[in-house]
PDB file of N, CA and C in Angstrom:
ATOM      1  N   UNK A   1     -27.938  23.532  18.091  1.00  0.00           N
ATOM      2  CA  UNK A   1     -27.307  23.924  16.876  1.00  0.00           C
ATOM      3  C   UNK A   1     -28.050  25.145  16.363  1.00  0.00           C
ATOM      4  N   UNK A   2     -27.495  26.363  16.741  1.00  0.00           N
ATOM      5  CA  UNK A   2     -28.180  27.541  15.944  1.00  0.00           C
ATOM      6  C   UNK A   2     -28.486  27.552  14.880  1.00  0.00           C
ATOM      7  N   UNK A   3     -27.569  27.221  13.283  1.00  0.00           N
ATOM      8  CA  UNK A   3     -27.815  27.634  12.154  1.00  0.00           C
ATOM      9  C   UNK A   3     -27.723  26.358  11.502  1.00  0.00           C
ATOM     10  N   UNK A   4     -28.451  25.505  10.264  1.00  0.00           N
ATOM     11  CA  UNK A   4     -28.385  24.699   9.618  1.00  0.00           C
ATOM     12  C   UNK A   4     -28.243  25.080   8.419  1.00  0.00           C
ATOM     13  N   UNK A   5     -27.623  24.427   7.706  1.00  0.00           N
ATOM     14  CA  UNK A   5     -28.006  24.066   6.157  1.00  0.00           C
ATOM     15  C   UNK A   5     -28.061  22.812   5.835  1.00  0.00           C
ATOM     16  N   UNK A   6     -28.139  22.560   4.127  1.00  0.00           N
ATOM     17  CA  UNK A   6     -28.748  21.297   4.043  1.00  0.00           C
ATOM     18  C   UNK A   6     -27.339  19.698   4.488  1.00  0.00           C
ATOM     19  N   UNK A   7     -26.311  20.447   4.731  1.00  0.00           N
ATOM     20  CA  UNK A   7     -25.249  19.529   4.927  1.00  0.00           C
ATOM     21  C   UNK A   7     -24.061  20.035   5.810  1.00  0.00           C
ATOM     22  N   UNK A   8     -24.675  21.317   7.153  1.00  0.00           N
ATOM     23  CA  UNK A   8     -23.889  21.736   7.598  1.00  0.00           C
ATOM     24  C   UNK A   8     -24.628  22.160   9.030  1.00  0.00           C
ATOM     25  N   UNK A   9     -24.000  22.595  10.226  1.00  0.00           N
ATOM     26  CA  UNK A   9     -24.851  22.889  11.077  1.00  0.00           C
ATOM     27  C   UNK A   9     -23.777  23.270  11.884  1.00  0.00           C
ATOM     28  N   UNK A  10     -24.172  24.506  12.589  1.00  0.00           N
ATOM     29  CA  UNK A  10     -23.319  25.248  14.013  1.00  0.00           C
ATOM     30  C   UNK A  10     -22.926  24.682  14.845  1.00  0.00           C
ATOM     31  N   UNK A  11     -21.834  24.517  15.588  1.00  0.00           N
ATOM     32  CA  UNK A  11     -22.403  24.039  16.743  1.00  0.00           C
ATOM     33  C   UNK A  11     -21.517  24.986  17.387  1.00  0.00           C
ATOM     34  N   UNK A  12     -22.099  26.030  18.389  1.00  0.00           N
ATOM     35  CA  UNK A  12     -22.071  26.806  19.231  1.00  0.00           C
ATOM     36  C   UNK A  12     -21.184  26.534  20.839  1.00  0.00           C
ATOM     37  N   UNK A  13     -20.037  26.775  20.833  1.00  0.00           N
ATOM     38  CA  UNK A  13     -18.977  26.883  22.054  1.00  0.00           C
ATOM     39  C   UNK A  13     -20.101  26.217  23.301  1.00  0.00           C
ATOM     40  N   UNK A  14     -20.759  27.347  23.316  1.00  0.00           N
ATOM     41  CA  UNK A  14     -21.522  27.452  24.608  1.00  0.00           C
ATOM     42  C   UNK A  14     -22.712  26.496  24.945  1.00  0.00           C
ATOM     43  N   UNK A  15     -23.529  25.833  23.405  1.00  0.00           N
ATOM     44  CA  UNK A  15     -24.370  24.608  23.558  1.00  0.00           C
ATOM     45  C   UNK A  15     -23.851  23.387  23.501  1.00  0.00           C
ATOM     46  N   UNK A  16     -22.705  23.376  22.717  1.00  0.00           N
ATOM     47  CA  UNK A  16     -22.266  22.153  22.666  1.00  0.00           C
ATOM     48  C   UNK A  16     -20.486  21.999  23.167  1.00  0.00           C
ATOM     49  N   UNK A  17     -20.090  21.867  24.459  1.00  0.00           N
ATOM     50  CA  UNK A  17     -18.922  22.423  24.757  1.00  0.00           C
ATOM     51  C   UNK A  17     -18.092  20.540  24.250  1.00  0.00           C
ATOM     52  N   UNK A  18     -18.913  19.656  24.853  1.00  0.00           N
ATOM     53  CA  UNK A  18     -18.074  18.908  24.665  1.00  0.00           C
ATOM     54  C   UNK A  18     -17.974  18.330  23.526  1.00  0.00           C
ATOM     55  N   UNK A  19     -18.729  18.210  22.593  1.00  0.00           N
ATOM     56  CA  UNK A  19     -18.457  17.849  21.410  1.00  0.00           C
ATOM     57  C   UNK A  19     -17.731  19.010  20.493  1.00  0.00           C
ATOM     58  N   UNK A  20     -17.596  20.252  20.988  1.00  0.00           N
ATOM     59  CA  UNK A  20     -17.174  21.532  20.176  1.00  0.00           C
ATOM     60  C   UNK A  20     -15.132  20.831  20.799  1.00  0.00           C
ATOM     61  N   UNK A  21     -15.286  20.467  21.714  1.00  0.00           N
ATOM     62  CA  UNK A  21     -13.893  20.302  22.610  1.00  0.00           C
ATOM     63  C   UNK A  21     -13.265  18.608  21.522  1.00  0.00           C
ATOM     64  N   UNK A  22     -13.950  17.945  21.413  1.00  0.00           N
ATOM     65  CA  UNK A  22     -13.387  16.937  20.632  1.00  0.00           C
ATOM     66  C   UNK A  22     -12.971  17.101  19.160  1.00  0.00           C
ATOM     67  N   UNK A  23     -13.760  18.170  18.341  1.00  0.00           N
ATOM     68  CA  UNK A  23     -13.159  18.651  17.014  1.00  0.00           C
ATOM     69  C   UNK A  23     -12.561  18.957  17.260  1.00  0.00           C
ATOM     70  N   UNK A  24     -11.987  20.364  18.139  1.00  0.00           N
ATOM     71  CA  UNK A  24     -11.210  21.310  17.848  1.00  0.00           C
ATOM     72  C   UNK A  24      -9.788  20.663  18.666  1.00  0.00           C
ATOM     73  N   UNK A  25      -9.646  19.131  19.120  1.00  0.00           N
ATOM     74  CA  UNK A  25      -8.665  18.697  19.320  1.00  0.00           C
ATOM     75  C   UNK A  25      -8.533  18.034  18.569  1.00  0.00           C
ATOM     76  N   UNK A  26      -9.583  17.446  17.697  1.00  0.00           N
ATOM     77  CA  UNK A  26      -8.847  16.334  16.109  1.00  0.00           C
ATOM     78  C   UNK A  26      -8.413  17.328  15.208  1.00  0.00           C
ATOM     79  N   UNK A  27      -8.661  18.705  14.945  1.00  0.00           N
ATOM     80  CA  UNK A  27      -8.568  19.097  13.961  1.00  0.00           C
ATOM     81  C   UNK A  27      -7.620  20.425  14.165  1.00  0.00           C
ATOM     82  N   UNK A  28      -7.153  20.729  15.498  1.00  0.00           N
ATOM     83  CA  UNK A  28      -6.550  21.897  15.916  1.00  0.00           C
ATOM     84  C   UNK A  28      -4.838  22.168  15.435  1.00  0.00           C
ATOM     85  N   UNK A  29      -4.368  21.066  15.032  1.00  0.00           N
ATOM     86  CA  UNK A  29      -2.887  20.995  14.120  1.00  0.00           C
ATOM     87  C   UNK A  29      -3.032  20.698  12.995  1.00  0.00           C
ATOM     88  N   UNK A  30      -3.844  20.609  12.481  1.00  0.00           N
ATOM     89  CA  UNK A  30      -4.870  20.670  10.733  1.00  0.00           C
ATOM     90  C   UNK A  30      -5.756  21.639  10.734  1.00  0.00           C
ATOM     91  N   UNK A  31      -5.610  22.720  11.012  1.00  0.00           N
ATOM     92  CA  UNK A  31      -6.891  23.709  10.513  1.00  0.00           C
ATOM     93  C   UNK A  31      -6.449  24.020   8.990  1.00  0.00           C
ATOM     94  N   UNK A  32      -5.655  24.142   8.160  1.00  0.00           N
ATOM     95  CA  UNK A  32      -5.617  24.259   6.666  1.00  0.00           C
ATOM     96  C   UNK A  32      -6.718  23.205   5.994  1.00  0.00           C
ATOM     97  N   UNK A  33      -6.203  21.929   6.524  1.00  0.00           N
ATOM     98  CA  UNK A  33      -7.062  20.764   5.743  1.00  0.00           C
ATOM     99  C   UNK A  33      -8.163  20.706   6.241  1.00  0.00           C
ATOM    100  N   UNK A  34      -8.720  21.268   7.442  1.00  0.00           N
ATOM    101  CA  UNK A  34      -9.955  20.541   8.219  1.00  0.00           C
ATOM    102  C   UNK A  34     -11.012  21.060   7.104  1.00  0.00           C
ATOM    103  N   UNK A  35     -10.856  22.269   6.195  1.00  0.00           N
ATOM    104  CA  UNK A  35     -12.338  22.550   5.714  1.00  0.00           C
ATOM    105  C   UNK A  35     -12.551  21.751   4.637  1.00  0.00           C
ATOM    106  N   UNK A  36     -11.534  20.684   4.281  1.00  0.00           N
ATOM    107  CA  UNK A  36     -11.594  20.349   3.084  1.00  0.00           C
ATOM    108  C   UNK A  36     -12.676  18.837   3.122  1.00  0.00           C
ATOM    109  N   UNK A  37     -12.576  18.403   4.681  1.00  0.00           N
ATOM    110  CA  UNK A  37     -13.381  17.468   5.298  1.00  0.00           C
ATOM    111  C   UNK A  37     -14.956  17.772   6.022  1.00  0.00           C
ATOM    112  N   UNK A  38     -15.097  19.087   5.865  1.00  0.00           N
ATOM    113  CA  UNK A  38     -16.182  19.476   6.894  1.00  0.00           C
ATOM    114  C   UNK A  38     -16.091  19.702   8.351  1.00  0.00           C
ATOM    115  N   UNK A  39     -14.969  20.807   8.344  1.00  0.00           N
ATOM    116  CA  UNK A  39     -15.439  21.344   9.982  1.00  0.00           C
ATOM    117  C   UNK A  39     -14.164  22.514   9.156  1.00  0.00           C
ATOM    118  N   UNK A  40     -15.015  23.848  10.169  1.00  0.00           N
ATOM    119  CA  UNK A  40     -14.533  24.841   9.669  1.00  0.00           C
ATOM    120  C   UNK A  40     -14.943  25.401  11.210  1.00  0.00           C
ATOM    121  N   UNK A  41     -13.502  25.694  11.524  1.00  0.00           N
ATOM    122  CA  UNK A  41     -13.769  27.099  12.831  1.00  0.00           C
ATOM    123  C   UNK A  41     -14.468  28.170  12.521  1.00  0.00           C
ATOM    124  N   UNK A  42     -14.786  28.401  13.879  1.00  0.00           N
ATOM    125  CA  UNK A  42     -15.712  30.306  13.649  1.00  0.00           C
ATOM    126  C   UNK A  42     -15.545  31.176  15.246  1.00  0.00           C
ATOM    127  N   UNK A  43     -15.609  32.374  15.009  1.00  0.00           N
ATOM    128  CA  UNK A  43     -15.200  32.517  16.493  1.00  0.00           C
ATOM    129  C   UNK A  43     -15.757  32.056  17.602  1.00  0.00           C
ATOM    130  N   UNK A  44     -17.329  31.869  17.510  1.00  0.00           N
ATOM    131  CA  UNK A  44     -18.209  30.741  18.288  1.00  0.00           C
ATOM    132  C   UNK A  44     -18.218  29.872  18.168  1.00  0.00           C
ATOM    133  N   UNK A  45     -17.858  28.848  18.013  1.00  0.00           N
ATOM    134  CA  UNK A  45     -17.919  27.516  17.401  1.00  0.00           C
ATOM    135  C   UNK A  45     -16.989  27.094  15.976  1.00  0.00           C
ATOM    136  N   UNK A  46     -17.645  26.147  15.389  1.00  0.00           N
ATOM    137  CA  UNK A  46     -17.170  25.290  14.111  1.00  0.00           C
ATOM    138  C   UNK A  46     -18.804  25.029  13.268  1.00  0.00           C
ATOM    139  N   UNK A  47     -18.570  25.399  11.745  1.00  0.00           N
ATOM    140  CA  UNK A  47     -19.062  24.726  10.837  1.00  0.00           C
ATOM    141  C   UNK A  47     -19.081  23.186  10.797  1.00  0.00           C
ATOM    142  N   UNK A  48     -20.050  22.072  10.860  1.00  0.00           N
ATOM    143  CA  UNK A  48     -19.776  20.900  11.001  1.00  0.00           C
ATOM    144  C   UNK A  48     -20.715  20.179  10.164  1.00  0.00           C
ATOM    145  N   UNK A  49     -19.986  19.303   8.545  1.00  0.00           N
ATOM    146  CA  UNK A  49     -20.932  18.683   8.063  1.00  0.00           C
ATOM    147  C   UNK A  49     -20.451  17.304   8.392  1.00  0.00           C
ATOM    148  N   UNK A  50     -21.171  16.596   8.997  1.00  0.00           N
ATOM    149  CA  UNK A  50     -20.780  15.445   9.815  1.00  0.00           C
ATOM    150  C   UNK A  50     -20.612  14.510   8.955  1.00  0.00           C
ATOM    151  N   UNK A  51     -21.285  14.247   8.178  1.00  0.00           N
ATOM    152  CA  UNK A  51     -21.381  13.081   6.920  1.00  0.00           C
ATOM    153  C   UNK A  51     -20.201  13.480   5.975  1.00  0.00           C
ATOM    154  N   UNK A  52     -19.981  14.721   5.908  1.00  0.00           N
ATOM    155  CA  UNK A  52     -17.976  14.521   5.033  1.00  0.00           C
ATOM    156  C   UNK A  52     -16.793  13.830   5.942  1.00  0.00           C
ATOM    157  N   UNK A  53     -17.496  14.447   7.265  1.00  0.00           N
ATOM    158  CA  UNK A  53     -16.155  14.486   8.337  1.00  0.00           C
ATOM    159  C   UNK A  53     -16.222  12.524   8.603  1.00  0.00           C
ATOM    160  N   UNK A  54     -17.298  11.899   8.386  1.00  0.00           N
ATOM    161  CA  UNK A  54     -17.606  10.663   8.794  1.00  0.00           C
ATOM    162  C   UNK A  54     -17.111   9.812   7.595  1.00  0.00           C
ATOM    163  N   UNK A  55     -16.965  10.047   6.420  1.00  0.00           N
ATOM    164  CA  UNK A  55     -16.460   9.820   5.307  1.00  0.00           C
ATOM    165  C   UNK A  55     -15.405  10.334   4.407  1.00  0.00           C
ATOM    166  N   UNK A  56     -14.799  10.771   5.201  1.00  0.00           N
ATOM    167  CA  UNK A  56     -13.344  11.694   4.750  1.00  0.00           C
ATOM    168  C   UNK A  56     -11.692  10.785   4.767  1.00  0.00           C
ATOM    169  N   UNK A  57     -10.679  11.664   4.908  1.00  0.00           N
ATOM    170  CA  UNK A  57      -9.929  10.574   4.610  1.00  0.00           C
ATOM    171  C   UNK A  57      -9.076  10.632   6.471  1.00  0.00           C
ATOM    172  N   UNK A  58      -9.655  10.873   7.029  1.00  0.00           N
ATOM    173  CA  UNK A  58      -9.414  10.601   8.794  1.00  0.00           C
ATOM    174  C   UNK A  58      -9.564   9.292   8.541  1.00  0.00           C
ATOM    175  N   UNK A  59      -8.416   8.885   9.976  1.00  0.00           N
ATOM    176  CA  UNK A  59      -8.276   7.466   9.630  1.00  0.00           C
ATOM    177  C   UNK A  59      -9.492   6.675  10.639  1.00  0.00           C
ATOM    178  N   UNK A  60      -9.433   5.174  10.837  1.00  0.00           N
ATOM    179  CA  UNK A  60     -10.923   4.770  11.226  1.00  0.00           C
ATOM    180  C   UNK A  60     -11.401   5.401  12.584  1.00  0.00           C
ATOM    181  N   UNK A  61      -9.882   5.835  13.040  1.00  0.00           N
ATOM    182  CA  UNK A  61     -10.509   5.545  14.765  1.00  0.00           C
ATOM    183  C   UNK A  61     -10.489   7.272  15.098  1.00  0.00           C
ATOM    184  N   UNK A  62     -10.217   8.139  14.163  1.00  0.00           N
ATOM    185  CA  UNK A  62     -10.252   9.627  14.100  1.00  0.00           C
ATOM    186  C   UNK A  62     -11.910   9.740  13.694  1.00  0.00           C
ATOM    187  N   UNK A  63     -12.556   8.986  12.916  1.00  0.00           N
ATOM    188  CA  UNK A  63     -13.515   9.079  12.322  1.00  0.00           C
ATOM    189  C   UNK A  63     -14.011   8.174  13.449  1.00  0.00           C
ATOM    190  N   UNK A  64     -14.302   7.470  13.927  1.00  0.00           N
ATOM    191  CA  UNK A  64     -14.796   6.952  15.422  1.00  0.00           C
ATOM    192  C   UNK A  64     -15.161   8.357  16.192  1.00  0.00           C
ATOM    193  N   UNK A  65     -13.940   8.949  16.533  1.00  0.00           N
ATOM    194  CA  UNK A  65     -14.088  10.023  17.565  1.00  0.00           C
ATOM    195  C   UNK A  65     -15.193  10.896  16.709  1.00  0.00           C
ATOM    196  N   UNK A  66     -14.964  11.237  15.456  1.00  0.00           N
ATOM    197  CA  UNK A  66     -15.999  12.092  15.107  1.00  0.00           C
ATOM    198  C   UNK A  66     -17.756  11.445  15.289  1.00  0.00           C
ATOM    199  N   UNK A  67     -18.094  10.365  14.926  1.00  0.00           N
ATOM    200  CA  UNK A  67     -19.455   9.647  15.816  1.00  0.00           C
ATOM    201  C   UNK A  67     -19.718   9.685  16.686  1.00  0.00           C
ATOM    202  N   UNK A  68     -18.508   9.464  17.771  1.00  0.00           N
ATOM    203  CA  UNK A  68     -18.986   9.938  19.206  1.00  0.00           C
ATOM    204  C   UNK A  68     -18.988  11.494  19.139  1.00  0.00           C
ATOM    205  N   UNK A  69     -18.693  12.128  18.594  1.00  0.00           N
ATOM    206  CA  UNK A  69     -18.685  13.935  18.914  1.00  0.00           C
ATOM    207  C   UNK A  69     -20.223  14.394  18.577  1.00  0.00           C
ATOM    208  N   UNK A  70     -20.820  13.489  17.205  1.00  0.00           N
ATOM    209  CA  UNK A  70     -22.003  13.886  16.429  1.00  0.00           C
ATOM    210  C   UNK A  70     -22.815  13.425  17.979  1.00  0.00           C
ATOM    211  N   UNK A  71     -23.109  12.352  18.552  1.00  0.00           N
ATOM    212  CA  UNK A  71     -23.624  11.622  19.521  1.00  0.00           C
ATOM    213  C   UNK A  71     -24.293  12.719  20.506  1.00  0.00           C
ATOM    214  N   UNK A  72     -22.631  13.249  20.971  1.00  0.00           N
ATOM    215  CA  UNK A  72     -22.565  13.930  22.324  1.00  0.00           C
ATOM    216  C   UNK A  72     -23.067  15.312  21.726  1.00  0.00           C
ATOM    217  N   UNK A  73     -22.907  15.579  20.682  1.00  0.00           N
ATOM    218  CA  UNK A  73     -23.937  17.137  20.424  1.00  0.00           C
ATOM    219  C   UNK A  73     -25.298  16.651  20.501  1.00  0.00           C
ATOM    220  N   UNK A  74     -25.360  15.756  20.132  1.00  0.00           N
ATOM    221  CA  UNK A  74     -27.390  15.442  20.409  1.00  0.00           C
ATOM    222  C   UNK A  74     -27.085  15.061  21.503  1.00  0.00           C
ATOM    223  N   UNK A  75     -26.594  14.704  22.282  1.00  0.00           N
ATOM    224  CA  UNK A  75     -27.310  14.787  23.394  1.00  0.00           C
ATOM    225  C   UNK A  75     -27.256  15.859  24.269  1.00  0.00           C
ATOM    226  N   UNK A  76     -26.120  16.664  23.771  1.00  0.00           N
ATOM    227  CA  UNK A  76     -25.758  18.082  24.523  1.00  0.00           C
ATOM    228  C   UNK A  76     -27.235  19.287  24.146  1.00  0.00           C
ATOM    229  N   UNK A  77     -27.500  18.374  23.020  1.00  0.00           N
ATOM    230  CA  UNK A  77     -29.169  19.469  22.278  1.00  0.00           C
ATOM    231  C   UNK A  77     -30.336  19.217  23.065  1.00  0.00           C
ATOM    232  N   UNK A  78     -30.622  18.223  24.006  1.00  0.00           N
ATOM    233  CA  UNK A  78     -31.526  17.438  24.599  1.00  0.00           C
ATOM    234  C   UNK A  78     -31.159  17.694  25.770  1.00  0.00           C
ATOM    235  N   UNK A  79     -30.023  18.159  26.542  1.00  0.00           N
ATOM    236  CA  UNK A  79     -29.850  18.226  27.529  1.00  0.00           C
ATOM    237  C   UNK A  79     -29.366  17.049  28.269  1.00  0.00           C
ATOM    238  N   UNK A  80     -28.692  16.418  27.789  1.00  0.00           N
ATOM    239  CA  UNK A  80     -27.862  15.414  28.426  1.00  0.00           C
ATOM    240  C   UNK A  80     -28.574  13.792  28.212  1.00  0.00           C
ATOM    241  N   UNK A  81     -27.987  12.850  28.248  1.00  0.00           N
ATOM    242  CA  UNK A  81     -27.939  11.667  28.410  1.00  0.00           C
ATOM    243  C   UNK A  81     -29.335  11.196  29.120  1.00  0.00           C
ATOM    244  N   UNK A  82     -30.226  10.307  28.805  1.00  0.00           N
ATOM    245  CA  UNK A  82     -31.173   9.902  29.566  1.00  0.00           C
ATOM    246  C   UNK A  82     -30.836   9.085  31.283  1.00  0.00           C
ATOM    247  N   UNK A  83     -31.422   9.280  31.955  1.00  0.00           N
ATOM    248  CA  UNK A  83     -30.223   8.712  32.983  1.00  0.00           C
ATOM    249  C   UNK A  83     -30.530   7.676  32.944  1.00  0.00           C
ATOM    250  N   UNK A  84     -31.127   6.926  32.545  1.00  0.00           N
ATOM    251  CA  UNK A  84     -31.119   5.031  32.403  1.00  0.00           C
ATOM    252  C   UNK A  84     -29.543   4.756  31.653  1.00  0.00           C
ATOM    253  N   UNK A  85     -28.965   5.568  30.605  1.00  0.00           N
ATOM    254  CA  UNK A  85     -28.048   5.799  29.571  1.00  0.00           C
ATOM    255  C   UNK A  85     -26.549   6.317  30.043  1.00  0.00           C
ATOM    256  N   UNK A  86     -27.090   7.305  31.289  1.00  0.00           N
ATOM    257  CA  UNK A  86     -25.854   7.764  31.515  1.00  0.00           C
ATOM    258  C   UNK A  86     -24.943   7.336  31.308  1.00  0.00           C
ATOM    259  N   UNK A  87     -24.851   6.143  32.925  1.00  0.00           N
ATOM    260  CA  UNK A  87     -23.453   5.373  33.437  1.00  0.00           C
ATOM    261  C   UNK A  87     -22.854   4.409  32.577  1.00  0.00           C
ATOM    262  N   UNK A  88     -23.836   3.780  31.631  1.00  0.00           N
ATOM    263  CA  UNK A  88     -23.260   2.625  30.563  1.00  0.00           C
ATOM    264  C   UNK A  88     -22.793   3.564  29.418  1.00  0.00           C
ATOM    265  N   UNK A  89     -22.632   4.961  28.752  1.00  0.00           N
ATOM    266  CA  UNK A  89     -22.738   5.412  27.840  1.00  0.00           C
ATOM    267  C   UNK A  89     -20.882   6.339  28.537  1.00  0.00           C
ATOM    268  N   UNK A  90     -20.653   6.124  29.784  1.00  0.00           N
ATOM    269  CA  UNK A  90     -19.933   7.035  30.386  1.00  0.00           C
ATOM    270  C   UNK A  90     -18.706   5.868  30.244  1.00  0.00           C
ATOM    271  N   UNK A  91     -19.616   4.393  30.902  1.00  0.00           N
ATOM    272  CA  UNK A  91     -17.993   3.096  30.823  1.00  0.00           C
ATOM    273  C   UNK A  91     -17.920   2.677  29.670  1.00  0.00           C
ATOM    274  N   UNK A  92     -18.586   3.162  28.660  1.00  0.00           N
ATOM    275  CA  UNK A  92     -18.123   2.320  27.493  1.00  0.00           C
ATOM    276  C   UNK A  92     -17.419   3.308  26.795  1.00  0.00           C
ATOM    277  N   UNK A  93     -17.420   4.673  26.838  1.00  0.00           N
ATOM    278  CA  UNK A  93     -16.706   5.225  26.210  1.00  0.00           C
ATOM    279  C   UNK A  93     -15.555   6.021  27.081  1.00  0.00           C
ATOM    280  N   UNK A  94     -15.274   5.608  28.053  1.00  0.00           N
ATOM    281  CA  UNK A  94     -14.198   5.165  28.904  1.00  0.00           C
ATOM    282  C   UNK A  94     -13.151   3.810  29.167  1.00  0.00           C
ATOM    283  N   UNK A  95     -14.088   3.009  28.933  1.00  0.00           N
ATOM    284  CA  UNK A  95     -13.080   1.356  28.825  1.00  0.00           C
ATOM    285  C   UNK A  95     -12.820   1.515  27.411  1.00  0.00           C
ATOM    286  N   UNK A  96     -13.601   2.341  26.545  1.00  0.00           N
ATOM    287  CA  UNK A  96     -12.899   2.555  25.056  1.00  0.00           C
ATOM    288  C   UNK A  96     -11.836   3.122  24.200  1.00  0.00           C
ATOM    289  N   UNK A  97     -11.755   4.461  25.249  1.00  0.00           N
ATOM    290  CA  UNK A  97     -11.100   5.253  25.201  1.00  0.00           C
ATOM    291  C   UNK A  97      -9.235   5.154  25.827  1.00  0.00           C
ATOM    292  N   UNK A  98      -9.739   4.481  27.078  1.00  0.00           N
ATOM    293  CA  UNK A  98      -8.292   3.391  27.738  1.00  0.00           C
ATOM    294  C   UNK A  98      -7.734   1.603  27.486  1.00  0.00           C
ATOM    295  N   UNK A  99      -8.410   1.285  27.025  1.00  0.00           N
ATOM    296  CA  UNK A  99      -8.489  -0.139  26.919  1.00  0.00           C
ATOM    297  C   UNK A  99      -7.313  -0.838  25.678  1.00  0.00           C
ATOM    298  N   UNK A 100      -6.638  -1.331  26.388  1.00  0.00           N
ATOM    299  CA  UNK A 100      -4.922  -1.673  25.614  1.00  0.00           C
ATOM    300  C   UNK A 100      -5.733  -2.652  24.711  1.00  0.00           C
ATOM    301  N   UNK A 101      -6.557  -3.308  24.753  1.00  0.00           N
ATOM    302  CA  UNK A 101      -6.938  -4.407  23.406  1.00  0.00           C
ATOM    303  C   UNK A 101      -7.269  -3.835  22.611  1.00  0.00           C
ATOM    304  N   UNK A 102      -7.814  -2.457  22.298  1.00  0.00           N
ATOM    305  CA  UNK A 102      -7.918  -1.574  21.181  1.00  0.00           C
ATOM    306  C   UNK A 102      -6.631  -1.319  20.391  1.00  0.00           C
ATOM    307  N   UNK A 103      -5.587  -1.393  21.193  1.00  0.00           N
ATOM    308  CA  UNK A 103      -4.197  -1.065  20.179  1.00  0.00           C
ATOM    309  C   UNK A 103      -3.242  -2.180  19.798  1.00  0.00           C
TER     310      UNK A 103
END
């Protein structure tokens, strides 16, 4: 995350692709409203105050995806997943992501 403030932080195309790739698909047919929640496009990235976007009026499982997005930027900041973490961190948010008892 290049730039912080006290309730906001960069996150950069190029450091954080996959969590930059999960906003800008929750929020890419709402860009009017998205700044009103905390995420604001930029030509590199998005403005992201995670704690509005986590408490906003996205519904539970939009606001789900945004926890896993905060997740996957720390770990995209660290350089990836510990590999003890990987493979269980890969099926659970895969059997989560497909799994008909969720709906």
């Amino acid at each position: 995350m290049c730039s912080e403030s006290e309730n906001r932080v960069h996150l950069h195309f190029d450091d954080h692709p996959q969590a930059s790739a999960i906003l800008a698909t929750l929020f890419g047919h709402r860009d009017a409203r998205a700044g009103e929640v905390g995420y604001v496009p930029t030509e590199h990235g998005a403005w992201v105050d995670w704690a509005a976007l986590e408490h906003s009026w996205l519904s539970s499982t939009e606001c789900a995806a945004v926890v896993v997005a905060r997740g996957i930027a720390m770990a995209e900041r660290q350089g990836g997943w510990p590999p003890g973490l990987h493979q269980v961190v890969l099926e659970a948010v895969s059997h989560t992501a497909t799994s008909d008892a969720n709906r």
